[in-house]
C-alpha atoms as a PDB file:
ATOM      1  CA  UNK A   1      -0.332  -8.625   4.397  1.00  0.00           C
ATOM      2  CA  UNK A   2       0.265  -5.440   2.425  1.00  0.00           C
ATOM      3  CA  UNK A   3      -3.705  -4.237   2.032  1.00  0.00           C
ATOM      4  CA  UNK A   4      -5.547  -0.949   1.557  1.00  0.00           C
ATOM      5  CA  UNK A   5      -9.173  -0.352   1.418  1.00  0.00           C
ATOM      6  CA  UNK A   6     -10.436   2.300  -0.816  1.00  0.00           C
ATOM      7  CA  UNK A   7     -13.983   3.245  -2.637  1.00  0.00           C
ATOM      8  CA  UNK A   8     -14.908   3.811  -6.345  1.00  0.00           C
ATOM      9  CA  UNK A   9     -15.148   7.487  -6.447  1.00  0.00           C
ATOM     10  CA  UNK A  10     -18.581   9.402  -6.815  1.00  0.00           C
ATOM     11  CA  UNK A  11     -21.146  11.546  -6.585  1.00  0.00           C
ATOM     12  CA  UNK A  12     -19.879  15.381  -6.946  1.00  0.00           C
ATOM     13  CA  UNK A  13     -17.314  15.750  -4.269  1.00  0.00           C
ATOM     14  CA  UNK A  14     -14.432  17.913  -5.735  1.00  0.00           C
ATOM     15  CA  UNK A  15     -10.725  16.122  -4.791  1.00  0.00           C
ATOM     16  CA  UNK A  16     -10.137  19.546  -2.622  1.00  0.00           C
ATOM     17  CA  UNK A  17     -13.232  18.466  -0.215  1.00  0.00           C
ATOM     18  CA  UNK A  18     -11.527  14.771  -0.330  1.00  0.00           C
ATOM     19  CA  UNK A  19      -8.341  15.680   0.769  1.00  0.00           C
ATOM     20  CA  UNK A  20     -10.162  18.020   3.641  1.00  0.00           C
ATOM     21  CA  UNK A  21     -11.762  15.400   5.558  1.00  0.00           C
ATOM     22  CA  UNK A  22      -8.647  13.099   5.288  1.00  0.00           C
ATOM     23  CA  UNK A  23      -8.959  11.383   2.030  1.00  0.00           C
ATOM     24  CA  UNK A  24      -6.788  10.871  -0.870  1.00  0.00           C
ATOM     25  CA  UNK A  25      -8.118  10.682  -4.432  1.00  0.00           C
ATOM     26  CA  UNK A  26      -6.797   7.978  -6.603  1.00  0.00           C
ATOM     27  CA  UNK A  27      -6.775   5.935  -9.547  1.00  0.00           C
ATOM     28  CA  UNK A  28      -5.792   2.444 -10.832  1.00  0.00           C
ATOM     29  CA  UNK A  29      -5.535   1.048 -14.193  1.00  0.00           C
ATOM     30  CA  UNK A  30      -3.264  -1.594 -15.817  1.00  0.00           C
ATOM     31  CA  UNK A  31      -3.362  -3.517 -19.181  1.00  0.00           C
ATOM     32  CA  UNK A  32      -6.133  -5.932 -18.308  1.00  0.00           C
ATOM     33  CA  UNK A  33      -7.588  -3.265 -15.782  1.00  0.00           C
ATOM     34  CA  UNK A  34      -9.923   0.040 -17.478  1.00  0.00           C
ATOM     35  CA  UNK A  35      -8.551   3.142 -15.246  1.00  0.00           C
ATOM     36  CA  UNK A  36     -10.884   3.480 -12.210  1.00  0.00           C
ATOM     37  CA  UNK A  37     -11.242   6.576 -10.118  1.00  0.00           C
ATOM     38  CA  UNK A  38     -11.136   5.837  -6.312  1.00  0.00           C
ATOM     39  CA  UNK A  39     -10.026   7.219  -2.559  1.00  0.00           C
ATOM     40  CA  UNK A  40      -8.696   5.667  -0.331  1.00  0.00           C
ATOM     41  CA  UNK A  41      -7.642   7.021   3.590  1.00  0.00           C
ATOM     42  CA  UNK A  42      -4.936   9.477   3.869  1.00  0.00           C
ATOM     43  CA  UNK A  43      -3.161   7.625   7.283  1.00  0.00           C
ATOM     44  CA  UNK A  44      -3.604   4.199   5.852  1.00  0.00           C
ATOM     45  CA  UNK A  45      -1.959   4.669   2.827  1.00  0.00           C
ATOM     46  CA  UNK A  46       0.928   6.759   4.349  1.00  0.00           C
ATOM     47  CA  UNK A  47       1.664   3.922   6.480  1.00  0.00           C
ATOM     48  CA  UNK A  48       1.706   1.446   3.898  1.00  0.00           C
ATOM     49  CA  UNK A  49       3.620   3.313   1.309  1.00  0.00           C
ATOM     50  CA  UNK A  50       6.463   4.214   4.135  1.00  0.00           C
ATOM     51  CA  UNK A  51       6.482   0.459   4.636  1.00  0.00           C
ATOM     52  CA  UNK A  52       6.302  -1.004   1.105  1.00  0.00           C
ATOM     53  CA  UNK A  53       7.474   1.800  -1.091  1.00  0.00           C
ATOM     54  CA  UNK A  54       7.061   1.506  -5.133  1.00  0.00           C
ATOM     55  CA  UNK A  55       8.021  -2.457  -5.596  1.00  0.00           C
ATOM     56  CA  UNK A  56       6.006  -4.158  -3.638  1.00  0.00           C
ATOM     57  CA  UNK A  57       2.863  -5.544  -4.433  1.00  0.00           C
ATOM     58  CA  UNK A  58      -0.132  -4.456  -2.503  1.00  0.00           C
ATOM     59  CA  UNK A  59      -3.702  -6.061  -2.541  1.00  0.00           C
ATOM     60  CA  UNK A  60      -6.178  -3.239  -3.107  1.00  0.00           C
ATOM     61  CA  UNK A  61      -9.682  -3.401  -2.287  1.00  0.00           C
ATOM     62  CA  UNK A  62     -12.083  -1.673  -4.358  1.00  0.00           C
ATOM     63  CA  UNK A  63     -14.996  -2.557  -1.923  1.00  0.00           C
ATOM     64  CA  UNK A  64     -16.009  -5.292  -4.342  1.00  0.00           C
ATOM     65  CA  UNK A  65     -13.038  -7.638  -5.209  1.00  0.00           C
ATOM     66  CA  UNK A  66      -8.964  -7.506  -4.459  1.00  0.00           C
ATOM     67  CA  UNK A  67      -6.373  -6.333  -7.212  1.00  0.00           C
ATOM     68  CA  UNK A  68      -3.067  -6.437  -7.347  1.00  0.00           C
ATOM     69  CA  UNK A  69      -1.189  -3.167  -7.837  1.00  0.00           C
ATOM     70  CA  UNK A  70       1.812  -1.404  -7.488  1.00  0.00           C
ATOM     71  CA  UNK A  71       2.246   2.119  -6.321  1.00  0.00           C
ATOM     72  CA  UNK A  72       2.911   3.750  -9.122  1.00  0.00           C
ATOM     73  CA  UNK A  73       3.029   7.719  -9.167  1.00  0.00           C
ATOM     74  CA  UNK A  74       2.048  10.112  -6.053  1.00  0.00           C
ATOM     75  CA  UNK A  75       1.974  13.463  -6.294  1.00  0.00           C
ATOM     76  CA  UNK A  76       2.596  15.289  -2.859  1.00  0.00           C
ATOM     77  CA  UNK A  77       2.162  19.280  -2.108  1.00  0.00           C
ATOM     78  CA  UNK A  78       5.400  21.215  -2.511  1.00  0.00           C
ATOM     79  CA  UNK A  79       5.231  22.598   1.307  1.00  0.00           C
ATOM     80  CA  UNK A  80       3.056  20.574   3.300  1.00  0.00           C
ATOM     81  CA  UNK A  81       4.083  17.448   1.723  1.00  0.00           C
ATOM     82  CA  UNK A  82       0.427  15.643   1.987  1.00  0.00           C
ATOM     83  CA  UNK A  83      -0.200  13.535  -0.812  1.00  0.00           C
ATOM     84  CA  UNK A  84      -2.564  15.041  -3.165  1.00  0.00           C
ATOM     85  CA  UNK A  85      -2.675  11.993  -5.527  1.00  0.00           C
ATOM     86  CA  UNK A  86      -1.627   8.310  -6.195  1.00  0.00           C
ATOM     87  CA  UNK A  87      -1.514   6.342  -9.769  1.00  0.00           C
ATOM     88  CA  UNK A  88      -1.503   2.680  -8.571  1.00  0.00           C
ATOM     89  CA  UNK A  89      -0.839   0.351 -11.648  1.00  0.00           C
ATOM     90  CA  UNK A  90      -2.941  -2.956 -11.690  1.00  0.00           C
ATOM     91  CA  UNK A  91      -0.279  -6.031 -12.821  1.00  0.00           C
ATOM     92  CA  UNK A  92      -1.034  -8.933 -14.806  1.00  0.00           C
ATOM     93  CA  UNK A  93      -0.850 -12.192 -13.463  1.00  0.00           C
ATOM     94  CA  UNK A  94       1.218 -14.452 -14.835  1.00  0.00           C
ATOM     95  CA  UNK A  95       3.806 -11.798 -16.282  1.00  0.00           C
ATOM     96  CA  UNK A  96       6.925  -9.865 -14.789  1.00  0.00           C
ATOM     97  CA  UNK A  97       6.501  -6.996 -13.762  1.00  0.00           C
ATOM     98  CA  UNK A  98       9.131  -3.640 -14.746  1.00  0.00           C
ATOM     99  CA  UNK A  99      10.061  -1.095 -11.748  1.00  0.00           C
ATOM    100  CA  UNK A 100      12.406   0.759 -10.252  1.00  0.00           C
ATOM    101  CA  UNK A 101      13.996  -0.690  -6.926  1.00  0.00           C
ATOM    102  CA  UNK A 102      15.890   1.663  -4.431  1.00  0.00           C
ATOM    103  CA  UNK A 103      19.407   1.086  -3.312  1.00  0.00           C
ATOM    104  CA  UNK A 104      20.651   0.187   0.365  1.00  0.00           C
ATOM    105  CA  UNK A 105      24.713   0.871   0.510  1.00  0.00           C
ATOM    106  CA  UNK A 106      25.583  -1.331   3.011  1.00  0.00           C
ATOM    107  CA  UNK A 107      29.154  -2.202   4.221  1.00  0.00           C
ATOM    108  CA  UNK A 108      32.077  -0.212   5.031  1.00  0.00           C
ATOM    109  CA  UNK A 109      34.473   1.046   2.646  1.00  0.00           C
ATOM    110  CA  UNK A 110      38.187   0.959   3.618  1.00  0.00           C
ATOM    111  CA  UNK A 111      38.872   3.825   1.075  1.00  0.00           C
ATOM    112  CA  UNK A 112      36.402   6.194   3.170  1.00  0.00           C
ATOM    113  CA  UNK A 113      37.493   4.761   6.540  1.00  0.00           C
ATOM    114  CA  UNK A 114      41.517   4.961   6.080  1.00  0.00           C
ATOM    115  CA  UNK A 115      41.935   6.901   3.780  1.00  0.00           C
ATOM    116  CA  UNK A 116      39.686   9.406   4.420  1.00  0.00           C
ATOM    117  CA  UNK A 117      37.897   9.237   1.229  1.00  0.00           C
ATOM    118  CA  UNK A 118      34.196  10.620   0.400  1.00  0.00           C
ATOM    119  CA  UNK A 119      31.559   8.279  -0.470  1.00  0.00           C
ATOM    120  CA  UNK A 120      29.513   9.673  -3.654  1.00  0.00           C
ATOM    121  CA  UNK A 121      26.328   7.905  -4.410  1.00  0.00           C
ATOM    122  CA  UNK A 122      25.790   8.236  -8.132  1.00  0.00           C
ATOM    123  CA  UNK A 123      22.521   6.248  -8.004  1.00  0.00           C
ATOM    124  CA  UNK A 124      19.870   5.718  -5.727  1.00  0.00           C
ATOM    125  CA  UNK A 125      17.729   2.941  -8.207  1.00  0.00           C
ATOM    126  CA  UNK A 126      17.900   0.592 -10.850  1.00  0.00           C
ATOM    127  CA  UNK A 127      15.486  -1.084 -12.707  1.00  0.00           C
ATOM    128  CA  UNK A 128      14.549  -4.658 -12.784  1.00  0.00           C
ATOM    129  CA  UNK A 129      12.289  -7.268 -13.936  1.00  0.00           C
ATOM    130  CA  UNK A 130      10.796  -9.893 -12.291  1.00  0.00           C
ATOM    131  CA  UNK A 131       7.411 -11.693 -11.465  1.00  0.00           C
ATOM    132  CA  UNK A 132       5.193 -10.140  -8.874  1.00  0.00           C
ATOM    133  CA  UNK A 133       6.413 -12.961  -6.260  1.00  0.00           C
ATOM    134  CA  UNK A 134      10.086 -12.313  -6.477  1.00  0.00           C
ATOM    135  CA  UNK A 135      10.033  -8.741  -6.729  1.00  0.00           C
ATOM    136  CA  UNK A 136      12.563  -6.873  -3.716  1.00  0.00           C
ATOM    137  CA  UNK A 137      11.423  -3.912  -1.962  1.00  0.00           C
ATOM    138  CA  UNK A 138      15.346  -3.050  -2.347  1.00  0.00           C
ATOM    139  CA  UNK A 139      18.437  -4.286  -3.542  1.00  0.00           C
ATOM    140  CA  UNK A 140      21.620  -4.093  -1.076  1.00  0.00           C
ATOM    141  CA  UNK A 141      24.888  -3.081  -2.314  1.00  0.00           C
ATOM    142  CA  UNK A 142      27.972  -3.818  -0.237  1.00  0.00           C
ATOM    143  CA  UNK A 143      30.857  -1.320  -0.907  1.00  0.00           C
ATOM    144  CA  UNK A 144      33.459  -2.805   0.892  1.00  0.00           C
ATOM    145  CA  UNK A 145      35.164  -3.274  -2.507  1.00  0.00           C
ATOM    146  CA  UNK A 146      35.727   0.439  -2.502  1.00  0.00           C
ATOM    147  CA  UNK A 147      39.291  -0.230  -1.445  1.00  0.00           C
ATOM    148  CA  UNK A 148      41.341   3.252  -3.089  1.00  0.00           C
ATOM    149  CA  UNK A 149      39.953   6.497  -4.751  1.00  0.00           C
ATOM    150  CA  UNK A 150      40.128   4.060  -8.585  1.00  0.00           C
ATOM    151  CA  UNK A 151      37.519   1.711  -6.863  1.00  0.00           C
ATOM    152  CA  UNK A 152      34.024   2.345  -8.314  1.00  0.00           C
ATOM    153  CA  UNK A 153      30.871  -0.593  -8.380  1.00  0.00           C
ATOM    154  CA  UNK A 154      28.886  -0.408 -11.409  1.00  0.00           C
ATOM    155  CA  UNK A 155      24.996  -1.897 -12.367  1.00  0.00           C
ATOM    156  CA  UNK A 156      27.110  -4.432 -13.297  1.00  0.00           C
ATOM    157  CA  UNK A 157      28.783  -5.230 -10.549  1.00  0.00           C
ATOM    158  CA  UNK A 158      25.034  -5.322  -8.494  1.00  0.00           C
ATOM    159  CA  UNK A 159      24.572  -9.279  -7.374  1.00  0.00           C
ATOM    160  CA  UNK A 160      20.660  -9.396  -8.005  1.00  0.00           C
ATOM    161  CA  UNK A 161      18.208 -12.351  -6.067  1.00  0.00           C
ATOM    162  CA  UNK A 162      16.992 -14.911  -7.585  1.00  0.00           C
ATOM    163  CA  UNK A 163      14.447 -14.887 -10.033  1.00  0.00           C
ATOM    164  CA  UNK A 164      15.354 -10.672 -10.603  1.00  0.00           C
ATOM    165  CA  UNK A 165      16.645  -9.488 -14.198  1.00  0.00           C
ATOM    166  CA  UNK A 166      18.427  -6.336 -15.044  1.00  0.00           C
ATOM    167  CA  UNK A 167      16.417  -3.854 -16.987  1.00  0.00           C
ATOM    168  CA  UNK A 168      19.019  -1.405 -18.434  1.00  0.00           C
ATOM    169  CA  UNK A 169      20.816  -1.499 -21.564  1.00  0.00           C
ATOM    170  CA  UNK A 170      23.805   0.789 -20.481  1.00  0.00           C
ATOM    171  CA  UNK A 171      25.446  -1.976 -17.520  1.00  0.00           C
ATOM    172  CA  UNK A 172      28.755  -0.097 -17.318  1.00  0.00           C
ATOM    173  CA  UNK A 173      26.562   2.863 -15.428  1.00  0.00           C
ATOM    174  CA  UNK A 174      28.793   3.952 -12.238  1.00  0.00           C
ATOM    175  CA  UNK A 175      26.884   3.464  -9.083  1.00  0.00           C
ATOM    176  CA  UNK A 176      28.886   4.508  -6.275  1.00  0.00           C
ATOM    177  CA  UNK A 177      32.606   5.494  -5.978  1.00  0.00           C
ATOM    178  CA  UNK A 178      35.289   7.107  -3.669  1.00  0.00           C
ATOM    179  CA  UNK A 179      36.206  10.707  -4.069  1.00  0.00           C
ATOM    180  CA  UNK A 180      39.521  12.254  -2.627  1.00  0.00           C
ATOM    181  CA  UNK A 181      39.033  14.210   0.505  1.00  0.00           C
ATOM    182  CA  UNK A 182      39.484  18.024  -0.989  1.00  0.00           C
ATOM    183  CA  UNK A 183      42.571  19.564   0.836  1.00  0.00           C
ATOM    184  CA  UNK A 184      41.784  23.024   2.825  1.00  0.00           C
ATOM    185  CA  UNK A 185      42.632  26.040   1.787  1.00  0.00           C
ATOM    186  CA  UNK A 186      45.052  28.103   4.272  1.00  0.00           C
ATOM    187  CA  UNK A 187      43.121  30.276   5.988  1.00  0.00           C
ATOM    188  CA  UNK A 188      44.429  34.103   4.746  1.00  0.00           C
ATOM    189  CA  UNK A 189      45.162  35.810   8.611  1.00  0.00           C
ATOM    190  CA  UNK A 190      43.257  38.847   8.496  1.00  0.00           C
ATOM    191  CA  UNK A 191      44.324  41.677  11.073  1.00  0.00           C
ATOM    192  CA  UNK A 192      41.628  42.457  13.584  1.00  0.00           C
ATOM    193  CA  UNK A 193      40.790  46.695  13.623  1.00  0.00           C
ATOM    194  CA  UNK A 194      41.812  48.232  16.608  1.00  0.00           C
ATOM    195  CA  UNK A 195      40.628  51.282  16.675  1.00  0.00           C
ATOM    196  CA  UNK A 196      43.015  52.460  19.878  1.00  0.00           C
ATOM    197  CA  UNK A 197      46.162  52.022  17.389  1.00  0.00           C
ATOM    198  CA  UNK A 198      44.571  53.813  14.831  1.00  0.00           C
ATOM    199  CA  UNK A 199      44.143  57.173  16.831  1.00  0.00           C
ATOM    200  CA  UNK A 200      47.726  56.319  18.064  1.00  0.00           C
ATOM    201  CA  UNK A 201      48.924  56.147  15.173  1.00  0.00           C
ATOM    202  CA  UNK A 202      47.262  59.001  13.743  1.00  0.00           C
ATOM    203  CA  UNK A 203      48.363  61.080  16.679  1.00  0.00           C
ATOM    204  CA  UNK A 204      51.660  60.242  16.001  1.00  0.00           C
ATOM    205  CA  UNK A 205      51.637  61.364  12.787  1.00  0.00           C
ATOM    206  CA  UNK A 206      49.753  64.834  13.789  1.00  0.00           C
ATOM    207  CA  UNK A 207      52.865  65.114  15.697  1.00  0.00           C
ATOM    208  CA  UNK A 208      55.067  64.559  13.301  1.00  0.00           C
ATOM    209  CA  UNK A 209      53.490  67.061  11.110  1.00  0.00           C
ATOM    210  CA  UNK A 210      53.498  69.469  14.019  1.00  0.00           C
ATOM    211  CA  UNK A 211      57.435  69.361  14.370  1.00  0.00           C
ATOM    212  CA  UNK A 212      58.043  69.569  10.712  1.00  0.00           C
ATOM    213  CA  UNK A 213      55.920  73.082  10.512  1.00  0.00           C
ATOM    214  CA  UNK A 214      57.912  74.086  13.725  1.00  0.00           C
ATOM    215  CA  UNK A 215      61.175  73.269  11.628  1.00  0.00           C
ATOM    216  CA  UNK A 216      60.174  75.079   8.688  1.00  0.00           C
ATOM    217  CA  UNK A 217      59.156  78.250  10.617  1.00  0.00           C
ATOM    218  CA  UNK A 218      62.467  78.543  12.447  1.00  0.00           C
ATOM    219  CA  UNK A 219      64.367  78.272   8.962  1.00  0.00           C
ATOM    220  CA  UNK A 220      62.274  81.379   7.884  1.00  0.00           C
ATOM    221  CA  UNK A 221      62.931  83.654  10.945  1.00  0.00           C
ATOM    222  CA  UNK A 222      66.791  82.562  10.495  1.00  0.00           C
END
């Protein structure tokens, strides 16, 4: 069962002291739900959001009673990547519930393996409807029918389980296509330096310039 513990937040700890000793500072709030500072343990909730993601429910326990919420924002730091803060939004029962469901390409596509094409992934989510109980933690999308560099599967084209609506006006949005592998560019055949012909060379032409005088002196004395 998808759970987390966490504790209405008080007293005068500041969120930097929180975060110090392993804890995560939170909130949750939801249209039948005032917003409710809380924290809740740094390992448990990584664990549980690497599991669950963004659209699945989880039963939160505020120490008192259970709510169900979604995870619905987390803000992580820029170079450690900790979490420094998580929105989780408290649904209503008996409604469906809006969010934003990743992708999983699965499948192989005969344009990428014989024809050498380039899969380009134009979208990683959509978003869907549904009621808490039927809600995916992911939607699959085979692209087998990727079959030549025209092929392309659209929202459209996305078969959705049961009991899952389509929450996007623009349907004809491209989710994945083939491109055409680029050709390569001949390679321009640069001459390595060798220094050794250089002083040959220039030898040579001290040489040369050498004779020349020689020739011109030999006119004058004539």
């Amino acid at each position: 069962m998808n759970t987390i513990k966490a504790e209405i937040r008080e007293g005068s700890n500041t969120n930097d002291n929180l975060r110090e000793g392993g804890v995560i500072p939170a909130v949750f709030y939801g249209p039948k739900q005032e917003s409710t500072s809380i924290k809740i343990n740094e390992k448990d909730f990584l664990k549980l959001y690497k599991e669950v993601g963004e659209s699945t429910i989880i039963t939160l326990n505020d120490g008192k009673e259970d709510h169900d919420v979604l995870v619905h924002d987390v803000q992580f730091h820029a170079v450690s990547g900790r979490p420094l803060h998580v929105d989780f939004y408290a649904i209503e029962k008996g409604k469906k519930v809006e969010v934003a469901v990743q992708l999983e390409f699965e499948g192989v596509s005969p344009a990428e393996k014989n024809l050498g094409g380039i899969i380009v992934k134009v979208a990683h989510e959509i978003e869907i409807s549904a009621m808490p109980k039927d809600l995916p933690q992911q939607i699959s999308v085979d692209i087998s029918s990727l079959v030549d560099f025209e092929s392309q599967i659209k929202v459209s084209d996305i078969k959705l389980p049961e009991g899952v609506e389509l929450n996007m006006e623009d349907t004809e949005t491209v989710i994945v296509l083939v491109q055409e592998p680029k050709e390569e560019e001949e390679e321009e055949v640069v001459e390595e330096f060798n220094p050794d012909a250089v002083e040959v060379e220039a030898k040579g032409k001290k040489e040369e310039d050498s004779e020349e005088g020689e020739g011109k002196k030999e006119e004058k004395s004539e």
